[in-house]
Every structure is written in C-alpha cells, then in structure tokens.
Protein backbone atom coordinates (compact mmCIF):
# COMPACT_ATOMS: atom_id res chain seq x y z
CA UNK A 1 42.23 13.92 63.26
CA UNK A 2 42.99 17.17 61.57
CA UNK A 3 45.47 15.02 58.86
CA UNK A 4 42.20 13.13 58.03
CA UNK A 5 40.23 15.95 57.53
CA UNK A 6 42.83 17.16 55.41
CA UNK A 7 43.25 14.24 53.26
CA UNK A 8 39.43 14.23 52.89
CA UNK A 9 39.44 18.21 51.99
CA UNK A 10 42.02 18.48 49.27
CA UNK A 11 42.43 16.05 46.36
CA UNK A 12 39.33 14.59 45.08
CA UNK A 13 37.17 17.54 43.52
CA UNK A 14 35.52 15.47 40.96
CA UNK A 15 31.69 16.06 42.25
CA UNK A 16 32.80 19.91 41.73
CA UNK A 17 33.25 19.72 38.00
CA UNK A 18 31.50 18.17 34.81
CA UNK A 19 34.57 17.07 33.06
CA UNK A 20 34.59 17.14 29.73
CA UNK A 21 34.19 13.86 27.96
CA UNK A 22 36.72 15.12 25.38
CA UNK A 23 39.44 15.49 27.41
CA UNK A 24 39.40 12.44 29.29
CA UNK A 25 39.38 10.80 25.84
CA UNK A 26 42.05 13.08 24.26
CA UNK A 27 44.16 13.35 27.22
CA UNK A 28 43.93 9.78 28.77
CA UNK A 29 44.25 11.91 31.98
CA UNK A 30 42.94 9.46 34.50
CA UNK A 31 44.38 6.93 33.89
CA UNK A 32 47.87 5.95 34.86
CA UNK A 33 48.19 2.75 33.05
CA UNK A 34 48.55 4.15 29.75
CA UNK A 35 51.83 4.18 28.05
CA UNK A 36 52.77 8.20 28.19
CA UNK A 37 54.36 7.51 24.33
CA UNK A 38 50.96 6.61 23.21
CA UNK A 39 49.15 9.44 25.48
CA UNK A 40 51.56 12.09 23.45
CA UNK A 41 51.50 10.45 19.97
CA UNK A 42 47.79 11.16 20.10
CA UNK A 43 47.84 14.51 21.51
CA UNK A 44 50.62 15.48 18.87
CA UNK A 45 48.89 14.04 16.65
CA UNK A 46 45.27 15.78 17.12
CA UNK A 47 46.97 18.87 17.70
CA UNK A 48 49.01 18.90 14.00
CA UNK A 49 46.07 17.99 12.27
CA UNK A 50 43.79 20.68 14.08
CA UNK A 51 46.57 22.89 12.68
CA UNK A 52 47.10 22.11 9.26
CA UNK A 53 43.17 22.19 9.13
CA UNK A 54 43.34 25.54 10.51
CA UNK A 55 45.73 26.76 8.50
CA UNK A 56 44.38 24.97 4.99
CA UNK A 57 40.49 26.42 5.77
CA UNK A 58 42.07 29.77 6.70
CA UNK A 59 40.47 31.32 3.34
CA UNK A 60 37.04 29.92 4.42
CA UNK A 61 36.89 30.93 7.86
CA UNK A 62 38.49 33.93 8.08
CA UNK A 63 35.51 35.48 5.71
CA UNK A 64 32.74 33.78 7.34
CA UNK A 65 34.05 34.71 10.90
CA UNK A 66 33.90 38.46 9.75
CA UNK A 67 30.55 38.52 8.43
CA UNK A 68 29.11 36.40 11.69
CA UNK A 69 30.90 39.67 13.46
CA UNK A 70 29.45 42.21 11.34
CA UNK A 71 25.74 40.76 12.03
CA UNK A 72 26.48 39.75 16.08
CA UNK A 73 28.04 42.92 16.89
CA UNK A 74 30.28 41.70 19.55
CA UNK A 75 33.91 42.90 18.59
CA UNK A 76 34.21 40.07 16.35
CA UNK A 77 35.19 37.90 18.94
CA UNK A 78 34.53 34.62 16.71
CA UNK A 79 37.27 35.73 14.51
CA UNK A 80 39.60 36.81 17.40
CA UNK A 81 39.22 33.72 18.69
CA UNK A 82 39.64 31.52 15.65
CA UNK A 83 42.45 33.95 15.12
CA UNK A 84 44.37 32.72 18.41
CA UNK A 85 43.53 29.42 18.03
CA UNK A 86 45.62 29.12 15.01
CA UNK A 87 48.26 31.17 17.20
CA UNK A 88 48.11 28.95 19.73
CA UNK A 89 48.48 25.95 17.91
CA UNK A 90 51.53 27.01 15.87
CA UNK A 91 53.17 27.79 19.72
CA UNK A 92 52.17 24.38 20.65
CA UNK A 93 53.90 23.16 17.67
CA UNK A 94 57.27 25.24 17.73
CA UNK A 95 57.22 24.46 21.40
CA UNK A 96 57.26 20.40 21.27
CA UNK A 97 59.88 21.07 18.36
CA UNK A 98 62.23 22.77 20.93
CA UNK A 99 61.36 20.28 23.55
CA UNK A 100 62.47 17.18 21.17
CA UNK A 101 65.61 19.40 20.27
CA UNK A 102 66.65 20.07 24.20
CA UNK A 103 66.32 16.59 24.93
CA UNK A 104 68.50 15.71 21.88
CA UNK A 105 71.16 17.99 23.34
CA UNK A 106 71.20 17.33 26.98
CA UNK A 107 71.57 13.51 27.10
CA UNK A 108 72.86 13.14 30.58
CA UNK A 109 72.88 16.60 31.53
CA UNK A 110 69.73 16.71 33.40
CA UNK A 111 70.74 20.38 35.27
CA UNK A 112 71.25 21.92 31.48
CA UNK A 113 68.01 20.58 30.72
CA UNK A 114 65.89 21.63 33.48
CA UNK A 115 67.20 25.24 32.48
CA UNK A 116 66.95 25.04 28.20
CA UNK A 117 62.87 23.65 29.59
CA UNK A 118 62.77 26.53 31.93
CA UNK A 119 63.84 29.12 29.00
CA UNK A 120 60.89 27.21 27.18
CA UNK A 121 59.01 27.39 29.62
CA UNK A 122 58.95 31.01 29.81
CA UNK A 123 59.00 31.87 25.57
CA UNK A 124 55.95 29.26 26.24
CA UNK A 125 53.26 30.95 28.01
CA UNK A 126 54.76 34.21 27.66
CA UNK A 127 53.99 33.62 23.88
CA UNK A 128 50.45 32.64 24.54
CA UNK A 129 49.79 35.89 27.14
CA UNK A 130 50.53 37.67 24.85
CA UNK A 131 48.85 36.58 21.81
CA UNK A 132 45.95 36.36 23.88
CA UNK A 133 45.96 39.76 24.94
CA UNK A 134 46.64 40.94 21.29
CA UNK A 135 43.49 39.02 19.95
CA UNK A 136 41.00 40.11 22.48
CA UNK A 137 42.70 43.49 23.16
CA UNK A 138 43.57 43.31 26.94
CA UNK A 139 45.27 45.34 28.90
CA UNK A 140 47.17 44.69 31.93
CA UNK A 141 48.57 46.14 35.39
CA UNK A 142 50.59 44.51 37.93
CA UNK A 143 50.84 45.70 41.64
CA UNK A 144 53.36 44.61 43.79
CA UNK A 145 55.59 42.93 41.46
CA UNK A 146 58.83 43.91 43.66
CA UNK A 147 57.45 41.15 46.07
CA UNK A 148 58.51 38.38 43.57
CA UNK A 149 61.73 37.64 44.45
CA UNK A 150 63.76 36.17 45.97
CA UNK A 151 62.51 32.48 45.71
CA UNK A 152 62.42 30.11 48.32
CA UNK A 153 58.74 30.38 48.01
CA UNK A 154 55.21 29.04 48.13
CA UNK A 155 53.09 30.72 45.48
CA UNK A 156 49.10 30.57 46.09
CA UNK A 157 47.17 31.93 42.86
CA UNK A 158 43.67 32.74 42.46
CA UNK A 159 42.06 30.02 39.82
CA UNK A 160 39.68 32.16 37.82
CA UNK A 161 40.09 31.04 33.36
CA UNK A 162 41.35 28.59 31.01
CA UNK A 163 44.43 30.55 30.38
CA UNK A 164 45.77 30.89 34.21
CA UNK A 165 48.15 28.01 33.02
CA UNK A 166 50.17 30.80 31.57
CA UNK A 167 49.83 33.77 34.11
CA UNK A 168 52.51 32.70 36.15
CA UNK A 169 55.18 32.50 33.32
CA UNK A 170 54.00 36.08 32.25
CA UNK A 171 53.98 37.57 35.53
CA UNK A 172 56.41 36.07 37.63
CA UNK A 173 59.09 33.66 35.67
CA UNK A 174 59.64 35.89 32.53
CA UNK A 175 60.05 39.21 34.49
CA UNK A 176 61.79 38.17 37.41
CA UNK A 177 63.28 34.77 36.64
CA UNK A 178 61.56 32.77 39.22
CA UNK A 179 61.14 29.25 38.57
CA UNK A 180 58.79 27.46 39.61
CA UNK A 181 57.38 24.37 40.62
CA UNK A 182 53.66 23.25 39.80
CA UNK A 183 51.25 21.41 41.04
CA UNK A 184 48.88 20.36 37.74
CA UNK A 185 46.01 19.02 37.32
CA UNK A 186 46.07 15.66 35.13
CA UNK A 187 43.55 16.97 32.43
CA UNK A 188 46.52 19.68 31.64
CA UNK A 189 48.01 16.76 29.64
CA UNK A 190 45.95 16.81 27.65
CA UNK A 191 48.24 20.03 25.87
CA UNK A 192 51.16 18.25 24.71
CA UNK A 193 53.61 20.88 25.85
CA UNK A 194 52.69 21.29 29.02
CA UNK A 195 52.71 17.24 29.28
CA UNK A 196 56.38 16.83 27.39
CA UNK A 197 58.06 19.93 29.51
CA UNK A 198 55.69 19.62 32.73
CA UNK A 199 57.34 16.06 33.30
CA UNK A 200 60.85 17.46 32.47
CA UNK A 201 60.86 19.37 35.68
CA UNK A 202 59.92 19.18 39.29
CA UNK A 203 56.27 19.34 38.79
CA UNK A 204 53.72 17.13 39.86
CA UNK A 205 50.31 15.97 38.10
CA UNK A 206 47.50 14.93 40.50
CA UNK A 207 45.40 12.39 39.91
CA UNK A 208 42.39 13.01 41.12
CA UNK A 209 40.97 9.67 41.05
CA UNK A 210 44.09 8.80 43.35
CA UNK A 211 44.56 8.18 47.26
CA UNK A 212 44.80 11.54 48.81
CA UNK A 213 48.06 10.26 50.91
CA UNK A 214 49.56 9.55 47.73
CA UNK A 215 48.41 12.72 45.88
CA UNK A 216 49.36 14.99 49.18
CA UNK A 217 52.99 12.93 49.25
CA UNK A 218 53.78 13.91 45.42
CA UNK A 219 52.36 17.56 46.68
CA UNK A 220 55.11 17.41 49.42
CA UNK A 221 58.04 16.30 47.22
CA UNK A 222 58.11 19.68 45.61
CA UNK A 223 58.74 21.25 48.75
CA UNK A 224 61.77 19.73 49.21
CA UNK A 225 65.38 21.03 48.18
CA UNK A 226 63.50 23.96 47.23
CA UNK A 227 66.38 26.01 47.02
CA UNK A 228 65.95 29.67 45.10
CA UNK A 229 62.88 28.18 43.42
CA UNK A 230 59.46 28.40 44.19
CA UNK A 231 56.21 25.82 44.18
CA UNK A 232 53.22 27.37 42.44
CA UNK A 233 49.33 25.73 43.63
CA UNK A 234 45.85 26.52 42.80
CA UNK A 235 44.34 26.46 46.50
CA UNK A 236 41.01 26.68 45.04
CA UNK A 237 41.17 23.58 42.78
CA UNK A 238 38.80 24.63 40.65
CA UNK A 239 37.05 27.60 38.90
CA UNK A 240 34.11 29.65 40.80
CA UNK A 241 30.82 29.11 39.63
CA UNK A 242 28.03 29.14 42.78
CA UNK A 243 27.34 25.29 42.37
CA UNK A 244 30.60 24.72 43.11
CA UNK A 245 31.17 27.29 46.02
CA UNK A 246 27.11 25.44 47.17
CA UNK A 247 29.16 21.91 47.22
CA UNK A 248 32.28 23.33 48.79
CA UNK A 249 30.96 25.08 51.75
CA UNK A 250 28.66 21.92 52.22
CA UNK A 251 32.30 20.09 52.36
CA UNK A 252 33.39 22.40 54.77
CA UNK A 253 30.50 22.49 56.77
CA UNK A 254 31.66 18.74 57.73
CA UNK A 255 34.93 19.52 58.10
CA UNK A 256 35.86 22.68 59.63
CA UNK A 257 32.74 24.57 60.37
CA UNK A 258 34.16 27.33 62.36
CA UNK A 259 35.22 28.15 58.46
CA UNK A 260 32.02 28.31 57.35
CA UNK A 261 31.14 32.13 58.03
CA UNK A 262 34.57 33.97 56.30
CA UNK A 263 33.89 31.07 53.29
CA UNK A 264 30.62 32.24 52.69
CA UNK A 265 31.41 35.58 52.24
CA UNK A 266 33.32 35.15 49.21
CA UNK A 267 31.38 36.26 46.17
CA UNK A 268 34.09 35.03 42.95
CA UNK A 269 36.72 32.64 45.06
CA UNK A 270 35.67 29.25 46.20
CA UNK A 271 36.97 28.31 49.39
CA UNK A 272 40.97 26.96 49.58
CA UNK A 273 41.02 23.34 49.97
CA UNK A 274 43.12 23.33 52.70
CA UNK A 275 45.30 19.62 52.10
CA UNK A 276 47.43 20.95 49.41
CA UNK A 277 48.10 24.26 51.18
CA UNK A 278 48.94 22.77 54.35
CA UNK A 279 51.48 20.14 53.29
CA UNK A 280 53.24 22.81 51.49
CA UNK A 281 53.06 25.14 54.71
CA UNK A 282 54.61 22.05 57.03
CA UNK A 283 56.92 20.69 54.26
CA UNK A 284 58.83 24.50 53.92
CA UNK A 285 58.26 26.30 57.26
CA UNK A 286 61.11 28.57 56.21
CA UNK A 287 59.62 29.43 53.34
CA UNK A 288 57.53 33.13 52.51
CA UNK A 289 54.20 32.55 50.95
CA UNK A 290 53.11 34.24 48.11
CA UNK A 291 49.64 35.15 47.01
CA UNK A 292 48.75 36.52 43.26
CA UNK A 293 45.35 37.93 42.92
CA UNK A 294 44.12 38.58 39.55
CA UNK A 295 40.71 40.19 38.20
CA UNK A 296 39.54 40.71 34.74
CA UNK A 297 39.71 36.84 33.22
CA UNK A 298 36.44 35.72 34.61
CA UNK A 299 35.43 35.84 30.80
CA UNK A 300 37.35 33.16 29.86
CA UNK A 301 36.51 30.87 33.05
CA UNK A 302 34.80 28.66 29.88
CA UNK A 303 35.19 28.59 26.27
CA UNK A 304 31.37 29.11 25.96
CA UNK A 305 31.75 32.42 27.94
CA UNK A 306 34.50 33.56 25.00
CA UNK A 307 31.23 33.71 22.70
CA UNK A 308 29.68 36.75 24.55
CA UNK A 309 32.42 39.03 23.50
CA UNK A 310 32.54 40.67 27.00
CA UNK A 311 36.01 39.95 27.93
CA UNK A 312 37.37 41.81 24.82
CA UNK A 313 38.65 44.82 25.98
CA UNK A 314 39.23 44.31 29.53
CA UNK A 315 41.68 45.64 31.53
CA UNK A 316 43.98 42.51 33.78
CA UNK A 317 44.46 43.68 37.27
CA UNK A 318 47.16 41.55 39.16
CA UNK A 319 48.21 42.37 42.86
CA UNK A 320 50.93 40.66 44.77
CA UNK A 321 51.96 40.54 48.52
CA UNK A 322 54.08 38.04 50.11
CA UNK A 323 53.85 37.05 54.33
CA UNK A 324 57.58 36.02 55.57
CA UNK A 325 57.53 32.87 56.95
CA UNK A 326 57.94 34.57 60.41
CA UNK A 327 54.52 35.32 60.62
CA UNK A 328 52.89 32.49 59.33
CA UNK A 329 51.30 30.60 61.94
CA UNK A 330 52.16 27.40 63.09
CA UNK A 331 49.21 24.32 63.75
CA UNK A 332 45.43 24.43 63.93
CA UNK A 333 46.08 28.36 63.64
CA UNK A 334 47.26 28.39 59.91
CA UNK A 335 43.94 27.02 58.39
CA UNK A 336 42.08 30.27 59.62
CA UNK A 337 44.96 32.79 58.73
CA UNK A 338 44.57 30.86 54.93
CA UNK A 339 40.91 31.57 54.93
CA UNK A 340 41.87 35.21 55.96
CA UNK A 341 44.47 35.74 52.72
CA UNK A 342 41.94 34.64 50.61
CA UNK A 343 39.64 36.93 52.16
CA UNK A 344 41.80 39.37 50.79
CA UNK A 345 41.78 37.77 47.14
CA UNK A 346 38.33 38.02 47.26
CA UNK A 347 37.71 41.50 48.12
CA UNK A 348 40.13 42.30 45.56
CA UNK A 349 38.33 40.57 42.79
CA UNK A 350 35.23 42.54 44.10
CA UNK A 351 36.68 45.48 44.05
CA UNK A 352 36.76 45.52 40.25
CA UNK A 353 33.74 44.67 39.74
C-alpha cells in the first residue's frame, strides 16, 4: 500500500504545470520515439541561428533596449537580459563544441570521459551563474558550505527559478568537487548541452508521461555504485506558485493526510513529492542526505517575472546542512521527518522575505 501511494505521488506532475507549447515542440521532450540525432540537430540548430541573429541585430537592439530602460525605469533589465541571452547562447555554443571534442578524444575511454564532461560540466553552469549574476547584479552568500563533502550523498534542493539548473555546479561541484548525479526533467533537453553532456553521465531524464515504476526504477539506478559521488533531486518537482501548492495538498489530502497540516504551512515550497525521495532514501541507506536551501531567485521563477526588474539587485542566500544517515529514519517514519526538513527550507525562504 504505501509503494502505491508512492508511485501515485511522485512522477506525473503534468496537471501542476502549463507547459509551454514551445518546448514540447523544440525539445521533442515527451516523446521517446524520436531519434535523439534529430532531437539535437534541431536544438543546435535553433540555438546557432538565435545566436548569429543575436549577435548580427546587436546594433539594433542594444539602442532600443536602452531607451525602453530610460522610459520604464526598471534598471534596464530588458537590456540586461538581452545582454545574457547573447551570453548564454555563446556558452551553449562553446559548450557543445567541447562536448563534440571530448567525445572525439575518449573513444573507448568512457571513465576519461565522464571526467573531461564533469570538468564541462562545471566551466558550464559555473559560466552561466556567473554571467547571470553580472547582468542583473546579484550578490551571493553561502552558509554551511563545509557540509558539502565528502560524497556518498543524496542532495535535496529547493526548486524555486529557471536558472536552478546551474546552482548546483556553482555551489557545490565547482567549489568542492562533488559530482553529481541528476535527476532531470525531460523538457531540460530541450538546451542542447544539458541534453549532449546530461546523457554522457549517470543522470536520468524522467518522462513524465511514463509509468511511475519505470520512472521511480531509472530514479533508483542512480543510487547505485554511488561511490564518492552524490545524486542531486528536485523533491518539489516543480516551481511554487499557490495553484500548484492548491493541487498538491489536494493530492496529498488523498494520500497521506496526516501530511496535510505541516504542508499547508509552507508559504514559497510546495510540498516534496515523496516517490522520488523515498527510492533514493531505500536505494542508499548508508548514505547522508543533503538539503540546499536557497532564497532570493523567486524573480526568475518565469521569464515574464524577469520583466519587472525586481530581481536586479538581490542578494542569493544559500544555507546547507546535511543529516548522517544514522539518523534518518527508517519506514513509514521517514515521510514525516521529509516533511519536517522541508519545514526548515521553508522557514528559511521566509525568513528573507
């Protein structure tokens, strides 16, 4: 009974979302059946021509994004942001350039490779944290970063912009070397990079229009010969917004509704879905958890939001603690003691607020 209600709790979020029509085109995320040499020669290819584009109009939209500054009065975000894209999009581009060239130079050396994709990985979104942070002028802080290490670790990370995708290459793999493991969502492919190197690795794209036993199995796989490394999940799923948290507690209302009260508490986290978390939990019972809050993105939880200007400026809090595996509960008990940690998340988002 409770694997049932975990199965039915974890992998199919897709009444919590309005996906965009866009990416499913783009990306061909949901569907398995297409050839991933024709899912990356059109993501390449939109992706080059949005830069040469970029880079050709520069002259034209580099004037017009000042003056549309000068008359909205809010930090000139349009031009930051048209700024970054271009950024971006030339780091997409040397990035699948170093991708092509590591495969050319680790034919049958798949161990070499793993670690030239790792390096990547890390120049990678690194590279974009930082850009980001230059464009919109953010600062950052970082509590508890002596917790990282060693690995042999679950990671649980709060789910809160477009950009998390990066965090945990700018706060945990490039500082301390931990790699990591991730579990992706399939609309990620649509970025080319994270498609080419994400399937170079030990990572794992759900499908969420998949069979929650087979989307929890690929979950579990990560888990195993885990080694120094680490596996890295969104327990969330998704990004707050109240209709969201409205349809998840309804969820949970059906499914574990002694939950209910410390879930509706939250005020910026959405309840952990608890299928992903758990098969980690049982799949590396010697392994510490741990948990990265983060406040100060909720600007950029959608590219609309980017238009207010509010998020320039801000200040990106990060706090870290890690439970041993020694006092992780074991059966029905973990579920609450989940709920509990992300109690914690939540309070600390609040806190900032």
């Amino acid at each position: 009974m409770v694997e049932a209600r975990r199965e039915q709790s974890m992998v199919r979020p897709t009444d919590l979302r309005r996906r965009s029509r866009w990416v499913q085109v783009l990306a061909f995320s949901h569907s398995s059946a297409v050839s991933p040499i024709w899912r990356r020669t059109m993501t390449v290819s939109a992706y080059t021509v949005m830069w040469v584009l970029t880079t050709v109009l520069a002259p034209l939209w580099i004037p017009v994004a000042f003056v549309i500054g000068l008359v909205r009065r809010r930090s000139f975000v349009v031009l930051r942001l048209l700024g970054f894209l271009w950024v971006f999009l030339t780091i997409e581009l040397i990035g699948l350039i170093a991708a092509g060239s590591i495969y050319l130079v680790t034919p049958r050396n798949r161990e070499r490779r793993e670690a030239l994709f790792f390096e990547l990985e890390c120049w990678w979104g690194t590279s974009l944290f930082r850009s980001l942070s230059f464009f919109l002028s953010l600062s950052t802080s970082v509590e508890g970063a002596e917790h990282i290490l060693p690995g042999h670790v679950l990671v649980f990370i709060r789910h809160a912009s477009i950009i998390d995708t990066a965090l945990p290459v700018a706060f945990l793999s490039t500082p301390k070397g931990l790699r990591l493991r991730y579990v992706f969502k399939r609309e990620l492919m649509v970025d080319p990079c994270i498609d080419v190197a994400g399937h170079a690795s030990p990572n794992y794209f759900i499908d969420r229009a998949g069979t929650p036993q087979e989307e929890l199995a690929g979950i579990r796989k990560l888990a195993e010969d885990l080694g120094d490394q680490g596996v890295l999940l969104y327990p969330e799923g998704t990004r707050f917004t109240p209709r969201k948290k409205k349809i998840a507690l309804d969820r949970l209302a059906k499914s574990h509704p002694d939950l209910v009260p410390v879930a509706s508490s939250f005020r910026h986290c959405l309840p952990p879905k608890p299928g992903g978390a758990l098969t980690l939990l049982d799949a590396a019972p010697d392994a510490d958890v741990l948990f990265v809050a983060h406040r100060g993105l909720e600007g950029l939880a959608e590219v609309t939001d980017l238009l207010s200007g509010e998020v320039v400026g801000k200040e990106v809090q990060v706090r870290l603690w890690r439970v041993p595996a020694q006092q992780i509960p074991e059966g029905d008990a973990r579920l609450p003691w989940l709920f509990g940690q992300w109690k914690r998340v939540d309070d600390f988002v609040a806190d900032g607020r």
